[in-house]
N, C-alpha and C. Protein backbone atom coordinates (compact mmCIF):
# COMPACT_ATOMS: atom_id res chain seq x y z
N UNK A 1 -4.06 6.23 -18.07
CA UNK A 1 -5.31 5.85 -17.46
C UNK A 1 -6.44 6.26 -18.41
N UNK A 2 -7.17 5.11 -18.91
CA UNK A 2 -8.48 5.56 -19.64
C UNK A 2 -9.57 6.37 -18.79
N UNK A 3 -10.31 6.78 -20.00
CA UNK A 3 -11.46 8.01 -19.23
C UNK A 3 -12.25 7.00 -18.23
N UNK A 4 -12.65 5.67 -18.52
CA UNK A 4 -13.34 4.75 -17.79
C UNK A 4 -12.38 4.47 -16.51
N UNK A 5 -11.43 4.45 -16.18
CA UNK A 5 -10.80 4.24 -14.75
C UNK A 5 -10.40 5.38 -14.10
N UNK A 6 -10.75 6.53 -14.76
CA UNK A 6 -10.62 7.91 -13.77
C UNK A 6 -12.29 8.21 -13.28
N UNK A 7 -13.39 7.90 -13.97
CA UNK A 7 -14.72 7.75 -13.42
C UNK A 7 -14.95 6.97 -12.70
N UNK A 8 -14.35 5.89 -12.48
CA UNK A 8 -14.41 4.69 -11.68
C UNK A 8 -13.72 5.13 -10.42
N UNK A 9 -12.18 5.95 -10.49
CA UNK A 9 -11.88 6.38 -9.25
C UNK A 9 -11.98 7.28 -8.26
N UNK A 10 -13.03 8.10 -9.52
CA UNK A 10 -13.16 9.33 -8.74
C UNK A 10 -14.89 8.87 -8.12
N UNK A 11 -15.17 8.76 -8.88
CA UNK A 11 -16.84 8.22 -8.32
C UNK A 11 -16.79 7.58 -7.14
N UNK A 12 -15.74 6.37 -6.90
CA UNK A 12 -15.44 5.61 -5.59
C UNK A 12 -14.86 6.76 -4.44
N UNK A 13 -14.48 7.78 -4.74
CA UNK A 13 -13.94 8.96 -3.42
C UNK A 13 -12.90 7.77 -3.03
N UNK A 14 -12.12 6.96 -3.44
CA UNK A 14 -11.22 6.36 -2.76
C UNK A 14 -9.73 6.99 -3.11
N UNK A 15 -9.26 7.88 -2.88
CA UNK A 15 -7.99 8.47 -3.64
C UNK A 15 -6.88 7.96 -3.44
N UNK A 16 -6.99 6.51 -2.36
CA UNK A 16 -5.52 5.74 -2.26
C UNK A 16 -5.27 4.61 -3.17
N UNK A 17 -6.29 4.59 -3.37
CA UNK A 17 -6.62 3.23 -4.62
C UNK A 17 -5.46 3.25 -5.71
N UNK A 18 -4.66 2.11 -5.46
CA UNK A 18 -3.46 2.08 -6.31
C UNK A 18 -4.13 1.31 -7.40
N UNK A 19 -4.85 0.16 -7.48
CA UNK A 19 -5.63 0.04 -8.49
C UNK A 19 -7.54 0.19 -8.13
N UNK A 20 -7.88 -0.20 -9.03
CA UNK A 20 -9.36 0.09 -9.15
C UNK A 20 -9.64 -0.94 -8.27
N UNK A 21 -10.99 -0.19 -7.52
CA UNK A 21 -10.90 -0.81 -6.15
C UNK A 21 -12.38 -1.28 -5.44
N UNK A 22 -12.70 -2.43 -6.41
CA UNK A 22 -13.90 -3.01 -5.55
C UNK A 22 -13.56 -4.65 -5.96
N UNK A 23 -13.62 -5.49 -4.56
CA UNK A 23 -13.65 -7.34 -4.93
C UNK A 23 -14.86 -8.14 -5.33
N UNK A 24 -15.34 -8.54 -6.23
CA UNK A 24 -16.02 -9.58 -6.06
C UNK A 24 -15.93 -10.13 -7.31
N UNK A 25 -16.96 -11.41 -7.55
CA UNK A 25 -16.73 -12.45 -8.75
C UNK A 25 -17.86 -12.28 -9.43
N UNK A 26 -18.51 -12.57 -10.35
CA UNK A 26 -19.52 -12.37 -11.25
C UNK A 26 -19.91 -13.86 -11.46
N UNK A 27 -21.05 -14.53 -10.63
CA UNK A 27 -21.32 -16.09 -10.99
C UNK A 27 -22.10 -16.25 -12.24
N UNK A 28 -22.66 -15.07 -12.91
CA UNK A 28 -23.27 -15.61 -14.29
C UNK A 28 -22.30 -15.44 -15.74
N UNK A 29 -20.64 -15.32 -15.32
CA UNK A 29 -20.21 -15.02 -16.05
C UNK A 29 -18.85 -16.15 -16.13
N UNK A 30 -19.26 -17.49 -15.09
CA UNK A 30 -18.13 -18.85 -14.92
C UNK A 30 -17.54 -18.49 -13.87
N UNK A 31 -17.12 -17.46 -13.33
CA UNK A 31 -16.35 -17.44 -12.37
C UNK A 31 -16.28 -17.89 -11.07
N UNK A 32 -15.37 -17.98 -10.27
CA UNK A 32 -15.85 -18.43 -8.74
C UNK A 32 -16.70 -17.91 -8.10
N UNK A 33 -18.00 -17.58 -7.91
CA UNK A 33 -18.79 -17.32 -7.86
C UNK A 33 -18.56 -16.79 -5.64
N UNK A 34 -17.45 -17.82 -5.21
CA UNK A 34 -17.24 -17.32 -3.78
C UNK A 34 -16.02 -16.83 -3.85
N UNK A 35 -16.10 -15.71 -3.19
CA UNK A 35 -15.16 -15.59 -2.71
C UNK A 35 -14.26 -16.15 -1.99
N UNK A 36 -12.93 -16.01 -1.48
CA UNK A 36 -11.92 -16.29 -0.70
C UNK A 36 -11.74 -15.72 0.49
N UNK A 37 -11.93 -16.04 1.39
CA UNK A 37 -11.33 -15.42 2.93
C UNK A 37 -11.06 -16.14 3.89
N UNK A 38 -9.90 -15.24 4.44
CA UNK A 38 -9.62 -15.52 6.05
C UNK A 38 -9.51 -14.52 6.78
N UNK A 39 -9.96 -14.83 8.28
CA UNK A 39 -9.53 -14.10 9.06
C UNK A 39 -8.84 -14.30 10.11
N UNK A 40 -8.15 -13.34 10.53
CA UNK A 40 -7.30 -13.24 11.44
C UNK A 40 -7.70 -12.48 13.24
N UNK A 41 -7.90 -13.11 14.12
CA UNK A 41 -8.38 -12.12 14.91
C UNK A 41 -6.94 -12.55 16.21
N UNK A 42 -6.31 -12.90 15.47
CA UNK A 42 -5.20 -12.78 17.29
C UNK A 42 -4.75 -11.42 17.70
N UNK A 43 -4.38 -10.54 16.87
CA UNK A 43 -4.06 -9.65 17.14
C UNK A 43 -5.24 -8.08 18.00
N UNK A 44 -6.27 -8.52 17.62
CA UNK A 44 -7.75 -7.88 18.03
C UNK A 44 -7.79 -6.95 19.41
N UNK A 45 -8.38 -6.29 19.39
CA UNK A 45 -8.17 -5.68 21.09
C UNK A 45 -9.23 -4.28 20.97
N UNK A 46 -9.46 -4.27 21.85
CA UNK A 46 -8.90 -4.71 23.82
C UNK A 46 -9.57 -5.86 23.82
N UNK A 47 -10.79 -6.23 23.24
CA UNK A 47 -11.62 -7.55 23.57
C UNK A 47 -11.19 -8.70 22.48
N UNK A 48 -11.07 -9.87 22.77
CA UNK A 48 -10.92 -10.95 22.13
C UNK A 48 -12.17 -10.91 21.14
N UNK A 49 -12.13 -11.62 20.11
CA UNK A 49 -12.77 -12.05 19.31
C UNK A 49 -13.46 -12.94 19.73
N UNK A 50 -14.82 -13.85 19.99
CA UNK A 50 -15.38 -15.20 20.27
C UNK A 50 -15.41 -15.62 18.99
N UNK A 51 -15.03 -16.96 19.14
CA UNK A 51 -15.37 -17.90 17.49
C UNK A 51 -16.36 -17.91 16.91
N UNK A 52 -17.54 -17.84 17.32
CA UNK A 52 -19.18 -17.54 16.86
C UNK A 52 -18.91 -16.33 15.92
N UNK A 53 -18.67 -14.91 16.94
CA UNK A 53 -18.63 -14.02 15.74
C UNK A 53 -17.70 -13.95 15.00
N UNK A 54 -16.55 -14.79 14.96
CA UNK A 54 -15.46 -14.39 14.03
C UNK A 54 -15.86 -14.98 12.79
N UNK A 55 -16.44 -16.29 13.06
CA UNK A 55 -17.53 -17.08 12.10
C UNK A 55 -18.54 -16.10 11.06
N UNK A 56 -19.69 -15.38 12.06
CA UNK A 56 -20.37 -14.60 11.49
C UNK A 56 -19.85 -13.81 10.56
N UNK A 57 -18.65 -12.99 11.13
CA UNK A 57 -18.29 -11.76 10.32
C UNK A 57 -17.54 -12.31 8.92
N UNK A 58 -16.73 -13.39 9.25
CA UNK A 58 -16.15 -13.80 7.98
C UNK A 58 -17.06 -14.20 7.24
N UNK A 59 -18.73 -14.86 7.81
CA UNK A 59 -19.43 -15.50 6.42
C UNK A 59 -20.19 -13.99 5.75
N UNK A 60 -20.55 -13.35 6.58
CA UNK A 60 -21.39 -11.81 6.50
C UNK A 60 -20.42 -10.87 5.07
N UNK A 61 -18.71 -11.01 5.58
CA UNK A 61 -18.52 -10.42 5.16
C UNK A 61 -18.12 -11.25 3.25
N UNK A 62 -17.99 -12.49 3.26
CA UNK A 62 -18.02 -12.82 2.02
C UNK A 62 -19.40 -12.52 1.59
N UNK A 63 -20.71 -12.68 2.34
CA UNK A 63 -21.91 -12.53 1.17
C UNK A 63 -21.98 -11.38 0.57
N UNK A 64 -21.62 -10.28 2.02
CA UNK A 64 -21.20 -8.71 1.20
C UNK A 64 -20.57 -8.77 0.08
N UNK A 65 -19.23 -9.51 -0.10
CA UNK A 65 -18.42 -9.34 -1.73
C UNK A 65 -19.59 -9.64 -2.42
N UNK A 66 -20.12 -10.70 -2.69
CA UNK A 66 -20.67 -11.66 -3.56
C UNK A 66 -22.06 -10.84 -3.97
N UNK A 67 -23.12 -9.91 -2.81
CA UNK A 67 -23.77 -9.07 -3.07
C UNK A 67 -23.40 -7.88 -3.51
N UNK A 68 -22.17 -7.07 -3.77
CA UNK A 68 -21.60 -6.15 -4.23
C UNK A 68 -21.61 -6.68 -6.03
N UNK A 69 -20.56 -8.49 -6.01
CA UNK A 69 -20.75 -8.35 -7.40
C UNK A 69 -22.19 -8.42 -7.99
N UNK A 70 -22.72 -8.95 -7.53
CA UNK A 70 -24.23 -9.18 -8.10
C UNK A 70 -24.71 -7.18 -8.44
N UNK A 71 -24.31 -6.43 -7.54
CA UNK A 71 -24.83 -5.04 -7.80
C UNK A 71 -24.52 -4.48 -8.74
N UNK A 72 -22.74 -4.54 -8.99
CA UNK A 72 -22.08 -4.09 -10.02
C UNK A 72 -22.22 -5.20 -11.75
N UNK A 73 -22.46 -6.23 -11.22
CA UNK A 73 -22.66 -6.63 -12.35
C UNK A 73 -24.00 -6.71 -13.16
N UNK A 74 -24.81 -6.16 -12.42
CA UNK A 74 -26.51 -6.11 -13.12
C UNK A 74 -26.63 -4.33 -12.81
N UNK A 75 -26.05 -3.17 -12.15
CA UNK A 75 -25.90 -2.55 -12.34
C UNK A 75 -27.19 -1.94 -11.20
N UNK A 76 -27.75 -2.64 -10.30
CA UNK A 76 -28.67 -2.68 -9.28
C UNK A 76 -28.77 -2.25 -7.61
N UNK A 77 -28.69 -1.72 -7.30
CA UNK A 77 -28.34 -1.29 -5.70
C UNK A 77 -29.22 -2.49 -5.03
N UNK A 78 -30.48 -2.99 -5.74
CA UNK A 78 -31.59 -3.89 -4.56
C UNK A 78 -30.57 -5.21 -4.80
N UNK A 79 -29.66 -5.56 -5.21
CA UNK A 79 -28.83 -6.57 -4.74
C UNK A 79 -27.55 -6.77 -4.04
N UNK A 80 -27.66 -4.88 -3.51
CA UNK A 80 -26.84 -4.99 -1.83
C UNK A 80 -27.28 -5.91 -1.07
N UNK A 81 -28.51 -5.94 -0.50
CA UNK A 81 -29.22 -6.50 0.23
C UNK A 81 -29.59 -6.06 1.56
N UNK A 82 -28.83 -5.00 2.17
CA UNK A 82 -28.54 -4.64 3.31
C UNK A 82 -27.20 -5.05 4.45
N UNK A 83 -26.23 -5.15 3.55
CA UNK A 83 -24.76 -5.84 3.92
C UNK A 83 -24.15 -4.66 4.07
N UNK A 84 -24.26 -3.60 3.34
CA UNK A 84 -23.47 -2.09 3.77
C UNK A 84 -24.56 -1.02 4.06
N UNK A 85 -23.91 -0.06 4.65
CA UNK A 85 -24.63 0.85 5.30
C UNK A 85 -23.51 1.89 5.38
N UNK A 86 -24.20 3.29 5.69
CA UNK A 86 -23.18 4.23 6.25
C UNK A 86 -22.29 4.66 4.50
N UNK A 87 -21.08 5.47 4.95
CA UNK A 87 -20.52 5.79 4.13
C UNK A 87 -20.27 4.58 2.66
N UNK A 88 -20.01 3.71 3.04
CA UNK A 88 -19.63 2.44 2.24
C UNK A 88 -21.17 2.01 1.44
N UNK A 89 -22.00 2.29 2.04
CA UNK A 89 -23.31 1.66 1.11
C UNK A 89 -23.31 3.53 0.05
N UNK A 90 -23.19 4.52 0.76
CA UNK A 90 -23.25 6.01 -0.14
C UNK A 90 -22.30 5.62 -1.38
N UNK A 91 -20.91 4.96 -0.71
CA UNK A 91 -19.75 5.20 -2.11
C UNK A 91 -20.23 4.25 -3.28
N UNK A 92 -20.55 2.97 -2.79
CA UNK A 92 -21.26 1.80 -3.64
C UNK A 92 -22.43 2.56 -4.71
N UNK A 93 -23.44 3.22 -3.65
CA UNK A 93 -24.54 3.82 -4.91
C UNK A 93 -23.90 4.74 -5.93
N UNK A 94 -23.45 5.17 -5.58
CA UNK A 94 -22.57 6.38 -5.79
C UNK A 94 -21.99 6.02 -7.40
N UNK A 95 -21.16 4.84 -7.09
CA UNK A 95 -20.31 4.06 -8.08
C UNK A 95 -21.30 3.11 -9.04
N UNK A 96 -22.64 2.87 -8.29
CA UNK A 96 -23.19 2.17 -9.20
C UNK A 96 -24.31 3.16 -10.04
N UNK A 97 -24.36 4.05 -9.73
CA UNK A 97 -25.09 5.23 -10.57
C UNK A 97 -24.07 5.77 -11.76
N UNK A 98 -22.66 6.09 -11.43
CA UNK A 98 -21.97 6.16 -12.45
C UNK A 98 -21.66 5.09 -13.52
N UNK A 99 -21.62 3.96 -13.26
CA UNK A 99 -21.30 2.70 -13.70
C UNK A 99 -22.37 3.16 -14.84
N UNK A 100 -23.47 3.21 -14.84
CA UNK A 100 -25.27 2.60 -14.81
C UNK A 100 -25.32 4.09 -15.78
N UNK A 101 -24.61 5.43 -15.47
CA UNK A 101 -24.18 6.76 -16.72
C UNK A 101 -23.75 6.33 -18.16
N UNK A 102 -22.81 5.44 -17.39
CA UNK A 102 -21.72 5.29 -18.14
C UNK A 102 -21.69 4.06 -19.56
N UNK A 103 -22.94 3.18 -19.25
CA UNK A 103 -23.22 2.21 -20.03
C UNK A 103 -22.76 1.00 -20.01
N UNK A 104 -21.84 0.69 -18.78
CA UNK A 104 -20.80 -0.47 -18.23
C UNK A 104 -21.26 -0.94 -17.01
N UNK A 105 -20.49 -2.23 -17.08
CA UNK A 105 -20.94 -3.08 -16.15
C UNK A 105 -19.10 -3.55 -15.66
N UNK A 106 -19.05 -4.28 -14.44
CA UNK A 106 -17.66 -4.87 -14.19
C UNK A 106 -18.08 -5.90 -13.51
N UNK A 107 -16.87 -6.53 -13.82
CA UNK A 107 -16.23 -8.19 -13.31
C UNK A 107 -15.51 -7.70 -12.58
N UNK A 108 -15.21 -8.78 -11.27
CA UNK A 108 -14.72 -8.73 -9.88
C UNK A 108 -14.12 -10.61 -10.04
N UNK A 109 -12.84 -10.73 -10.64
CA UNK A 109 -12.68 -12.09 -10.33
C UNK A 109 -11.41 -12.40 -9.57
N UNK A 110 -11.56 -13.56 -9.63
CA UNK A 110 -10.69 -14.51 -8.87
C UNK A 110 -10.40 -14.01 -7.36
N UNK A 111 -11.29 -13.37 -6.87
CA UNK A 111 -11.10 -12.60 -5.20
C UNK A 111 -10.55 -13.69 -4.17
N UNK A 112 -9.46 -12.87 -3.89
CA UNK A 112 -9.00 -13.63 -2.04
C UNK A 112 -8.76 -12.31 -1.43
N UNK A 113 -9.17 -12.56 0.27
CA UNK A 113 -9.40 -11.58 0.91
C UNK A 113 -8.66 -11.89 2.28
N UNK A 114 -7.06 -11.45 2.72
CA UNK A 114 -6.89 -12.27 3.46
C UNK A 114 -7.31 -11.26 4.81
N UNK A 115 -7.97 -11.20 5.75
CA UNK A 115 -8.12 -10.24 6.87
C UNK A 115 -7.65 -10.05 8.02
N UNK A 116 -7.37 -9.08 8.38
CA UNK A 116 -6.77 -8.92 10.24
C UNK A 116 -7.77 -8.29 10.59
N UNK A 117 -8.28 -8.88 12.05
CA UNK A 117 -8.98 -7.88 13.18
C UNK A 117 -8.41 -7.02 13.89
N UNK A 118 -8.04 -5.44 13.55
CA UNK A 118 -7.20 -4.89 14.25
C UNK A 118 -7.59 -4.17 15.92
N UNK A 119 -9.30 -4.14 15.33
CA UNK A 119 -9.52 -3.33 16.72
C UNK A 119 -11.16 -3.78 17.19
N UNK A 120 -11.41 -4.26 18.15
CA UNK A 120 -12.79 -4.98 18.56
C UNK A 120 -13.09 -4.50 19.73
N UNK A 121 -14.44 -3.46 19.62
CA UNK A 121 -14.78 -2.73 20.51
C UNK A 121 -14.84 -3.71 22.19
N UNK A 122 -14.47 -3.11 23.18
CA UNK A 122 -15.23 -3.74 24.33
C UNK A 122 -16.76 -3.92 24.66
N UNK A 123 -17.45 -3.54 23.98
CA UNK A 123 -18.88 -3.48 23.99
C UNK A 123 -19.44 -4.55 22.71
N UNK A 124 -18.68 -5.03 21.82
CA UNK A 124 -18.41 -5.89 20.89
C UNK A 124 -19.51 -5.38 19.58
N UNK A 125 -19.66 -3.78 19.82
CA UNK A 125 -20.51 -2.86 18.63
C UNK A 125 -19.86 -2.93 17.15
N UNK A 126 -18.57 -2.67 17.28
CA UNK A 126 -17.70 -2.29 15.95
C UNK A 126 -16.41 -2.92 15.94
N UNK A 127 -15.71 -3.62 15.02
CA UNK A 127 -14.93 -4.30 14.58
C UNK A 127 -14.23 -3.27 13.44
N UNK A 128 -13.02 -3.11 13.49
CA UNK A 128 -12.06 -2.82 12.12
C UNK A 128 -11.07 -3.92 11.68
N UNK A 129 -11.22 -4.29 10.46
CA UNK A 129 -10.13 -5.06 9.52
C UNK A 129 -9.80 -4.03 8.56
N UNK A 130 -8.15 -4.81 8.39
CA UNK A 130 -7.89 -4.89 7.48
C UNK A 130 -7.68 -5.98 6.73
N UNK A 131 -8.16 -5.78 5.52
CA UNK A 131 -8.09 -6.71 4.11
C UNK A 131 -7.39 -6.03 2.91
N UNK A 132 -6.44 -7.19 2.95
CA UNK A 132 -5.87 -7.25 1.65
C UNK A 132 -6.04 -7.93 0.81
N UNK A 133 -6.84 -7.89 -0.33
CA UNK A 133 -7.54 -8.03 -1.31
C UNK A 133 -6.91 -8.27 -2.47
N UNK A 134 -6.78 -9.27 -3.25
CA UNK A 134 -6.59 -9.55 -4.38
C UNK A 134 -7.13 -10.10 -5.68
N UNK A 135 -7.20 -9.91 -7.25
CA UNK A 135 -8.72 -9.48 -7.80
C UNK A 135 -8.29 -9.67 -8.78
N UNK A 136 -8.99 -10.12 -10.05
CA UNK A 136 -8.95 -9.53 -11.49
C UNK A 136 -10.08 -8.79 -11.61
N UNK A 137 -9.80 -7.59 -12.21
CA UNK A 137 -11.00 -6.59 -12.57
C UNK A 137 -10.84 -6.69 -13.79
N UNK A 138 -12.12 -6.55 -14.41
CA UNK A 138 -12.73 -6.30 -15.89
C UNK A 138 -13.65 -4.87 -15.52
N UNK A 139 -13.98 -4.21 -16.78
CA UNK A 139 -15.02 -3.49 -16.93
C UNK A 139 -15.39 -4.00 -18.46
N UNK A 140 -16.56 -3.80 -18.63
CA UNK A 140 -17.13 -4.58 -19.91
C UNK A 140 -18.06 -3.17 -20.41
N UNK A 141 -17.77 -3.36 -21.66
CA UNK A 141 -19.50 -2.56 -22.13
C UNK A 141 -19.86 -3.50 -23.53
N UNK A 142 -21.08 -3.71 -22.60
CA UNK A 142 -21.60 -5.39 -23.17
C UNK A 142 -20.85 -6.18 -23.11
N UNK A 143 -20.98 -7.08 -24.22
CA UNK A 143 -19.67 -8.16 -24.17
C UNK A 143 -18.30 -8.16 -24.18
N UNK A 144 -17.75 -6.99 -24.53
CA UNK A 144 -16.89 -6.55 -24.94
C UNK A 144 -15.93 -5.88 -23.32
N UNK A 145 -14.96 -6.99 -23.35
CA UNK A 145 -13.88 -6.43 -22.19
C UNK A 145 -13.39 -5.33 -22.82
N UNK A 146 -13.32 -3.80 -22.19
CA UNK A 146 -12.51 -2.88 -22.73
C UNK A 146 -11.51 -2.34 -21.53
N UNK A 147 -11.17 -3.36 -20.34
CA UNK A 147 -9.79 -3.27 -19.22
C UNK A 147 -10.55 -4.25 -18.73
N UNK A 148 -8.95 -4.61 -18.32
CA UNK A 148 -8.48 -6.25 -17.54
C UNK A 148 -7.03 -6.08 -16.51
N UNK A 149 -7.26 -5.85 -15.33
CA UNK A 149 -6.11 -5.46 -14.55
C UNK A 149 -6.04 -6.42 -13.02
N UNK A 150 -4.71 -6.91 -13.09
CA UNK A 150 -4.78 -7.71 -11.61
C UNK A 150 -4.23 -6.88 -10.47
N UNK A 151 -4.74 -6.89 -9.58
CA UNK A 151 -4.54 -6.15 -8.59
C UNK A 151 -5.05 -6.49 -6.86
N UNK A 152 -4.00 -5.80 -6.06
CA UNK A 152 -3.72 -5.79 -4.86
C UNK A 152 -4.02 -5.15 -4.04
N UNK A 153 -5.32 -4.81 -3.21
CA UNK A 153 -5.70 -3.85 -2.78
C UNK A 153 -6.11 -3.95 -1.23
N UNK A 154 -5.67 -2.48 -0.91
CA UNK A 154 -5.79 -3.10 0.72
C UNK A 154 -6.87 -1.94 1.51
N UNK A 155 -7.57 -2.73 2.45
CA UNK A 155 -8.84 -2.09 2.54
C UNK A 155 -8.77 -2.00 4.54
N UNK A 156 -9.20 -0.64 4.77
CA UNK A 156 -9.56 -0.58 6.17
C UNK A 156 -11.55 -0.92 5.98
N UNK A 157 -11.50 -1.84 6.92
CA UNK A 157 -13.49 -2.12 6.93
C UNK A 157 -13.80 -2.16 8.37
N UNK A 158 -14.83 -1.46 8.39
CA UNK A 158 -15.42 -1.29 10.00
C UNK A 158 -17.05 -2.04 9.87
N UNK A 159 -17.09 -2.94 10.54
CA UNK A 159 -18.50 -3.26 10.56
C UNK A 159 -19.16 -3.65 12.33
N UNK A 160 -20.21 -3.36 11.75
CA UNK A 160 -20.95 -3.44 13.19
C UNK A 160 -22.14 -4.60 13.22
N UNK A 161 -22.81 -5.13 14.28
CA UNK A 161 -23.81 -6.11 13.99
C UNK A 161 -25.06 -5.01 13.78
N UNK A 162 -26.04 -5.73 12.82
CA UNK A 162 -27.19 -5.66 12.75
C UNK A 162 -28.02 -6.47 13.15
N UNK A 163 -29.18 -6.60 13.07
CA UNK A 163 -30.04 -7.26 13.65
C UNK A 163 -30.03 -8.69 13.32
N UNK A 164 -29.62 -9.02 12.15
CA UNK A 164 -29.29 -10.17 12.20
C UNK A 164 -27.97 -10.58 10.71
N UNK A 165 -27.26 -9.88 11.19
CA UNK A 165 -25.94 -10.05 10.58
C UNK A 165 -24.78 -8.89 10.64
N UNK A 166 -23.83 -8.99 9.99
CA UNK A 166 -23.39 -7.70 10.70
C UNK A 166 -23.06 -6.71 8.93
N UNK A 167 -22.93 -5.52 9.13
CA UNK A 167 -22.93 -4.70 7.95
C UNK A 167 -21.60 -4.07 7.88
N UNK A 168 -21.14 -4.13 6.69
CA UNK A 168 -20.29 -2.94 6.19
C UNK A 168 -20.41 -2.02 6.33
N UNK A 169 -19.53 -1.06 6.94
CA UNK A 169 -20.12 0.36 7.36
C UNK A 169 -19.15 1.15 6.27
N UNK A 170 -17.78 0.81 6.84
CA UNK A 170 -17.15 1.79 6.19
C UNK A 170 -15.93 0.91 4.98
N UNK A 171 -15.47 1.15 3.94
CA UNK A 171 -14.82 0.30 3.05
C UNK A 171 -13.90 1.09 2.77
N UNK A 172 -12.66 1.95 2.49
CA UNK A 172 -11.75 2.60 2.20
C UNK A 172 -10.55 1.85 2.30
N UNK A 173 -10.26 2.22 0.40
CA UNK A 173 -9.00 1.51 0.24
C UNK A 173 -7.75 2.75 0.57
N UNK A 174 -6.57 2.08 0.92
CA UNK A 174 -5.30 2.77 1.66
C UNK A 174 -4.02 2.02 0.52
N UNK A 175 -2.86 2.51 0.87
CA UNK A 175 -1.72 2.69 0.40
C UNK A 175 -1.43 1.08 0.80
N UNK A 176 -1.51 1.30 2.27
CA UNK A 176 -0.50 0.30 2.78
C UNK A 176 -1.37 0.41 4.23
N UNK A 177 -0.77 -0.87 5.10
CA UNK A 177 -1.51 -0.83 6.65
C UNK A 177 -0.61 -0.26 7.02
């Protein structure tokens, strides 16, 4: 493991992270610029999912990827946007202050995100998925790719609505569901 993917893992506090562990695509760099997702809510409980929000959360939660790459790839927190919050917006700054130390920037490509709704409050406040995530990561300093790794990563995410969308609260990658 290079010195650049032990700063990357330790900065993220994610210690299950079998590989390096953030999704998104970089659109000024050709790539698919959207992400990939589905979700899954049959399994959901105690409350059903309604199609409206299953809608919301799946579009909410691709702009989140897509505003994550935009952060990591200009090296910027004001292009979160307000999509994470809570622990998950701390680990993001966190990672993008080291990134931003460090003189590097990363690519997030080819993302598919396939999701389960495992648990949907009765009060319909907080939602947990899991996503399993699949990615090419780059880290670059400048032009120059110095790691390129494909990887499989599987993520517990809790989000809640906001005022007018709903936010990433919590993002922690795991072993396995």
């Amino acid at each position: 493991m290079t010195g650049v993917q032990k700063i990357w893992r330790r900065t993220l506090n994610w210690n299950a992270i079998a590989a390096v562990g953030l999704i998104v695509s970089l659109p000024a760099m050709g790539a698919d610029s959207s992400p990939q997702a589905t979700l899954n809510t049959s399994k959901a409980g105690p409350r059903s999912v309604e199609p409206l929000t299953q809608r919301a959360i799946l579009r909410d939660y691709k702009i989140a990827w897509g505003d994550l790459d935009s952060a990591f790839g200009s090296n910027s927190e004001a292009a979160l946007n307000g999509y994470f919050s809570g622990n998950a917006e701390t680990s993001i700054k966190d990672a993008l202050s080291s990134q931003r130390r460090a003189g590097m920037h990363s690519r997030y490509l080819n993302q598919n995100h396939k999701m389960e709704a495992v648990f949907y409050s009765p009060e319909g406040d907080v939602i947990e998925l899991h996503d399993t995530a699949e990615y090419d990561f780059e880290i670059r300093d400048g032009d120059k790719v110095i790691h390129n790794e494909h990887s499989i990563v599987h993520y517990v995410v809790l989000m809640t609505p906001g005022a007018d969308r709903w936010e990433i609260r919590q993002l922690e990658a795991v072993p396995q569901f």
